[in-house]
N, C-alpha and C. Protein backbone atom coordinates (compact mmCIF):
# COMPACT_ATOMS: atom_id res chain seq x y z
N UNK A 1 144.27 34.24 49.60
CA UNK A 1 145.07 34.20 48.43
C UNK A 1 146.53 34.02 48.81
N UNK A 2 147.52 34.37 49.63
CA UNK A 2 148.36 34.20 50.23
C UNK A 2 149.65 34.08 49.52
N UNK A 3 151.00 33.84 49.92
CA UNK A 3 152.01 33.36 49.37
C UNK A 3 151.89 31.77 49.21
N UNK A 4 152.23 31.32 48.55
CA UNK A 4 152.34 30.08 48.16
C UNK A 4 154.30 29.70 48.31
N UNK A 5 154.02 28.12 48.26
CA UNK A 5 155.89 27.23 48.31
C UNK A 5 156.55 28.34 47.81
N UNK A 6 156.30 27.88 46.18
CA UNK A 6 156.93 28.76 44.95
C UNK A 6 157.27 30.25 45.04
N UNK A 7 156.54 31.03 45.16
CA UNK A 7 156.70 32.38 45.24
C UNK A 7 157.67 32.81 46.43
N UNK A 8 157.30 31.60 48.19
CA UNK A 8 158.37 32.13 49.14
C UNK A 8 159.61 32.03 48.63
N UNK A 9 159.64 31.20 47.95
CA UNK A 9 161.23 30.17 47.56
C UNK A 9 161.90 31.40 46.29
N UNK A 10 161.48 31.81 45.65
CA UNK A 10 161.80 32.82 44.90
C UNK A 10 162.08 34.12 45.34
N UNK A 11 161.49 34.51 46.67
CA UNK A 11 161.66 35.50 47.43
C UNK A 11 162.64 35.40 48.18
N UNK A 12 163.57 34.08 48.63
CA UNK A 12 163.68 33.59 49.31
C UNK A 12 165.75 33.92 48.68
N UNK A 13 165.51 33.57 47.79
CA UNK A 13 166.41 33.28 46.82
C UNK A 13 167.11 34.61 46.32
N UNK A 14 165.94 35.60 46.09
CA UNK A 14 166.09 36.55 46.13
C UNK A 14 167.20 37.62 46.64
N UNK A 15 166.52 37.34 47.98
CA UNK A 15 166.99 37.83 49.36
C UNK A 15 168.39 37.24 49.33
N UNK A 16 168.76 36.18 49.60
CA UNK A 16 169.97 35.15 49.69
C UNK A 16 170.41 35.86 48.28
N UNK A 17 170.27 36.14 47.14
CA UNK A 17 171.54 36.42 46.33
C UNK A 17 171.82 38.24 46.35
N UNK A 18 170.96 38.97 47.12
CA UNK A 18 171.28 40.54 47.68
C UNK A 18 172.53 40.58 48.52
N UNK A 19 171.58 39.62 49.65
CA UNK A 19 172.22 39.59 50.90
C UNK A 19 173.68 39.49 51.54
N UNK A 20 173.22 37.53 50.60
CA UNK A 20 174.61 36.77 50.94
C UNK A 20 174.38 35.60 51.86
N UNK A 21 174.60 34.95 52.36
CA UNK A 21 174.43 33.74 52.85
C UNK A 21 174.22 33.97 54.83
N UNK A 22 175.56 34.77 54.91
CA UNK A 22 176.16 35.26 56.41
C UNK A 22 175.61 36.45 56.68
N UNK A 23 174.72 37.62 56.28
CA UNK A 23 174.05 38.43 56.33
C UNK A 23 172.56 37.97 56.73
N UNK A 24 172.30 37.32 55.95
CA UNK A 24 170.57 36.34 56.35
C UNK A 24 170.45 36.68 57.81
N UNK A 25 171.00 35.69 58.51
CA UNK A 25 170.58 35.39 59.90
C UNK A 25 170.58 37.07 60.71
N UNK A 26 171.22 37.51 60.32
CA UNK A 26 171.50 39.07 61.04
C UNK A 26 170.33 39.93 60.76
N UNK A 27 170.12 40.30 58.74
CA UNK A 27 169.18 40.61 58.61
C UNK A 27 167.57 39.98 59.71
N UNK A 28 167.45 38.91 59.40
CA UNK A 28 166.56 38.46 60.38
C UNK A 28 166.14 38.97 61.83
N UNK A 29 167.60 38.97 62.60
CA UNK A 29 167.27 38.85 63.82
C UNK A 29 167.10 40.80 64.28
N UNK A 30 167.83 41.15 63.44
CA UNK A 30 167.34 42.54 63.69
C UNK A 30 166.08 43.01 63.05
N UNK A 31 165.10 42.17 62.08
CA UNK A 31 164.08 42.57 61.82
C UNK A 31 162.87 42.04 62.83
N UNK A 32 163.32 40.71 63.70
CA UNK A 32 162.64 40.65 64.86
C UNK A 32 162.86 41.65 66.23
N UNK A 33 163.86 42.03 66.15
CA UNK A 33 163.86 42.69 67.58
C UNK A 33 163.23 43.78 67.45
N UNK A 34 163.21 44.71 65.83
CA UNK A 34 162.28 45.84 65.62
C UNK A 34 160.96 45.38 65.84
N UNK A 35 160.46 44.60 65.13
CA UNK A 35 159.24 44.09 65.24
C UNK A 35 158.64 44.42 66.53
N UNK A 36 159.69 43.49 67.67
CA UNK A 36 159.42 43.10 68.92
C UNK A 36 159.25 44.79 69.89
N UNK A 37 160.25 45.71 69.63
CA UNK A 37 160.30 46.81 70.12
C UNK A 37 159.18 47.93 69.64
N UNK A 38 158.35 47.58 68.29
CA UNK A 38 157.84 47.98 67.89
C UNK A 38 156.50 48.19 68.68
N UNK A 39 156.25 46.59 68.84
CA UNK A 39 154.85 46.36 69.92
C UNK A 39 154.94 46.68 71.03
N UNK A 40 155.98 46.49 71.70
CA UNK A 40 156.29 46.93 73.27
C UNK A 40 155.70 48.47 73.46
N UNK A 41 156.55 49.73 72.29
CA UNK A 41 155.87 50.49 72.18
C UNK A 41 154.69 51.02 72.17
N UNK A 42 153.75 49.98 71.37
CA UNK A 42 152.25 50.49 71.63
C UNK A 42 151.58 49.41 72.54
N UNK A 43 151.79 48.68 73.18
CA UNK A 43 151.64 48.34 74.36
C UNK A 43 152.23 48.56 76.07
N UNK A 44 152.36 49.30 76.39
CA UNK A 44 153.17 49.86 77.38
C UNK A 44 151.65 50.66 77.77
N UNK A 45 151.56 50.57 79.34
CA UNK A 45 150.93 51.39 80.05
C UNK A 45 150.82 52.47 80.39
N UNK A 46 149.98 53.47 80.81
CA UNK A 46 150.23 54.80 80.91
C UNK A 46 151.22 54.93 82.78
N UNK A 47 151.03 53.72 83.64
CA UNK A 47 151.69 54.11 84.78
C UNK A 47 153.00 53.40 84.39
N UNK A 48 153.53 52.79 83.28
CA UNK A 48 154.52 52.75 82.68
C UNK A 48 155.61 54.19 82.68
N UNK A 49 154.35 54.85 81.73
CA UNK A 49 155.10 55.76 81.29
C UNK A 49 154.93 57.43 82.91
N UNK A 50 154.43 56.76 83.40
CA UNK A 50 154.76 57.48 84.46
C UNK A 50 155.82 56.90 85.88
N UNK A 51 156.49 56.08 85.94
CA UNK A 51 157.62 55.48 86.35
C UNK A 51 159.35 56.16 85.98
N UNK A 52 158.79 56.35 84.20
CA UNK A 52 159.72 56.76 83.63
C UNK A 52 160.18 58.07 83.91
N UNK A 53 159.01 58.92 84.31
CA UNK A 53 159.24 60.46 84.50
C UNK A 53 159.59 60.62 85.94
N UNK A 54 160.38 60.91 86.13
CA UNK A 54 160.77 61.13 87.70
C UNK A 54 161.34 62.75 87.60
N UNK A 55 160.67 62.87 89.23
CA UNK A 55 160.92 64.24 89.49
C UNK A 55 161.88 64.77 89.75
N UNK A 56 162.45 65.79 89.65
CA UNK A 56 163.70 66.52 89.60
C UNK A 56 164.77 66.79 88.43
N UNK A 57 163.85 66.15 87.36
CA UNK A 57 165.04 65.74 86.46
C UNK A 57 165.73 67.32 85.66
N UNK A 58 164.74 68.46 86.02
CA UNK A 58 164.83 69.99 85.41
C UNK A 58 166.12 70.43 86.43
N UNK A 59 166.19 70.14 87.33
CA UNK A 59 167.27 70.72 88.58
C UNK A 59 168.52 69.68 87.96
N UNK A 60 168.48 68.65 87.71
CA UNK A 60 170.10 68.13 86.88
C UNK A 60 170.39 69.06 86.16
N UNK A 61 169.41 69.11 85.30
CA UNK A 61 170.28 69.96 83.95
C UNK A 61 170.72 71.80 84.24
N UNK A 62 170.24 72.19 85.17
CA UNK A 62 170.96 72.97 86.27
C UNK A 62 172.43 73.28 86.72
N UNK A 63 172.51 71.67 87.32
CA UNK A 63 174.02 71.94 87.43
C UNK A 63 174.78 71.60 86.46
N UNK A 64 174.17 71.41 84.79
CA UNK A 64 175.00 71.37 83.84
C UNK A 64 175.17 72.29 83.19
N UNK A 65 174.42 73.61 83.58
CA UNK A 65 174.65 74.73 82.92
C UNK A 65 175.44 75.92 83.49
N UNK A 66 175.20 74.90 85.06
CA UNK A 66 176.45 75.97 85.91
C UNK A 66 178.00 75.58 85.75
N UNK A 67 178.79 74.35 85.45
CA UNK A 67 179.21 73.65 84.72
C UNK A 67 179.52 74.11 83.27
N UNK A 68 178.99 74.60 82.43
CA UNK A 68 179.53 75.20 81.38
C UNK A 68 179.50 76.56 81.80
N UNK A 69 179.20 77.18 82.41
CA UNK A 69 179.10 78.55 82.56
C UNK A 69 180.32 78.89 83.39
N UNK A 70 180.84 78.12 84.31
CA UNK A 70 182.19 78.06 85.27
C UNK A 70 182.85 77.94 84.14
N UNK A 71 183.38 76.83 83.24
CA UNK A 71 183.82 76.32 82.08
C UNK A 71 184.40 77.42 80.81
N UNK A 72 183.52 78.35 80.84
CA UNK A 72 183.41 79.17 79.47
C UNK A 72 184.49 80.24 79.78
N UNK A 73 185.13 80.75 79.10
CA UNK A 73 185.97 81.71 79.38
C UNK A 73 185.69 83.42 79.65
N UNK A 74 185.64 83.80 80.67
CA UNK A 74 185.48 85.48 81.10
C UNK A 74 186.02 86.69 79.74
N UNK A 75 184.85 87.03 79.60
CA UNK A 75 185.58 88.27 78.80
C UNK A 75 185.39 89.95 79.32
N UNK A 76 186.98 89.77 79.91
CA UNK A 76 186.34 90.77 81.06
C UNK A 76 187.65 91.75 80.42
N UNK A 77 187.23 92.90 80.11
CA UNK A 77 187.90 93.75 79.20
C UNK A 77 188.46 95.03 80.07
């Protein structure tokens, strides 16, 4: 049953009198790159997602708390 000429062209028109002329192409290209990021997402491997996890990453946030804790002011009475 599908879209037909007529109906894109009205949709089309639509869009173009929301939009604006110079908005179009933008709208567009950011509705492809979601698209595109969309699938990447559920296609991605599980040794993908084990690449991503690297070890040590609990000992960084370590020296960011020693770092605010040097940082913070003594309340030494």
């Amino acid at each position: 049953m599908g879209l037909k000429l007529p109906e894109i062209l009205l949709i089309f028109a639509a869009l173009l009198l929301l939009f604006g002329g110079s908005r179009l192409p933008q709208l567009g290209s950011s509705l492809g790159s979601a698209l595109r990021n969309f699938k990447r997402g559920f296609s991605t491997d599980e040794k993908d997602d084990a690449e991503e996890k690297k070890p040590g990453t609990l000992s960084a946030a370590s020296g960011v708390d020693k770092d605010v804790s040097a940082k913070s002011p003594s309340h030494h009475a």
